[in-house]
Protein backbone atom coordinates (compact mmCIF):
# COMPACT_ATOMS: atom_id res chain seq x y z
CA UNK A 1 204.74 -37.91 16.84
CA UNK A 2 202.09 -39.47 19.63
CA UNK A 3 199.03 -37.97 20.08
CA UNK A 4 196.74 -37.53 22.98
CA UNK A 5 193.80 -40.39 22.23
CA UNK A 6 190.68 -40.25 23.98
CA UNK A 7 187.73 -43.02 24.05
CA UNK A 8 185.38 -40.11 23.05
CA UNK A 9 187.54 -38.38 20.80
CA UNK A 10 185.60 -38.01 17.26
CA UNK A 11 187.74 -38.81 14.28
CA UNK A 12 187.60 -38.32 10.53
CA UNK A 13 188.86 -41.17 8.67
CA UNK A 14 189.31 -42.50 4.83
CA UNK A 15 187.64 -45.51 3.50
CA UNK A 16 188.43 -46.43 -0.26
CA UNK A 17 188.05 -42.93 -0.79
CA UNK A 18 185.06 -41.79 1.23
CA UNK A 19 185.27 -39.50 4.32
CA UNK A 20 183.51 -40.50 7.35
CA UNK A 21 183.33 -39.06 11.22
CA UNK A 22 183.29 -41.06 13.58
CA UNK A 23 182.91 -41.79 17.26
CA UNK A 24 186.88 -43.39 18.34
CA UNK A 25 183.95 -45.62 20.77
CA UNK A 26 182.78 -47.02 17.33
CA UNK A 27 186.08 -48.02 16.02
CA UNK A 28 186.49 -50.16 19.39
CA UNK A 29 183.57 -52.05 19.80
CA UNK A 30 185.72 -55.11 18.99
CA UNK A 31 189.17 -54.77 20.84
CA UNK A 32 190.65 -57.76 19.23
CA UNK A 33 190.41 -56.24 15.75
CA UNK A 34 192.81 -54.24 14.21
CA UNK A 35 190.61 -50.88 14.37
CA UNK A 36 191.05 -50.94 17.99
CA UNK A 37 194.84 -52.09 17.83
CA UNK A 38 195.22 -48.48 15.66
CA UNK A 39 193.04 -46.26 17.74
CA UNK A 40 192.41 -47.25 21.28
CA UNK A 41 193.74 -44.69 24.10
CA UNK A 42 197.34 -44.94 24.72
CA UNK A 43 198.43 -46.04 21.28
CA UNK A 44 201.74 -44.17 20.55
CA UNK A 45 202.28 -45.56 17.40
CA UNK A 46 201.73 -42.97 14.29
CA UNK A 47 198.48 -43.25 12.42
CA UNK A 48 198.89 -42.54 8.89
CA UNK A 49 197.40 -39.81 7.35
CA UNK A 50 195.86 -38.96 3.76
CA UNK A 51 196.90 -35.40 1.76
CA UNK A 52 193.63 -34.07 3.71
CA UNK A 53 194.52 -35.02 7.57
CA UNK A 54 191.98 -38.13 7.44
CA UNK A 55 192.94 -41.64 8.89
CA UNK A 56 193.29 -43.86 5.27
CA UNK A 57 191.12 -47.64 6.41
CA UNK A 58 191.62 -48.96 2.80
């Protein structure tokens, strides 16, 4: 399912375990990395999600 994906959308994501909110601005700082590939506006391809809703970056 796509969802809408704003630059300014704040996001809650996963890494090795540890929760963290962030700006969706923050993840695409760099657009050639692979953060930005998963969560820059537009993207229709599903993000994962962990057993609580957050975004899993392990």
């Amino acid at each position: 399912m796509a969802r809408n994906r704003h630059a300014d959308d704040i996001l809650n994501v996963n890494v090795g375990g540890k929760r963290y909110t962030v700006r969706r601005t923050d993840l695409l700082v760099d657009p050639k990395s692979k953060l930005a590939d998963w969560f820059k506006p537009g993207t229709v391809k599903p993000i994962a999600t962990d057993k609580g809703g957050l975004n899993p970056l392990s």
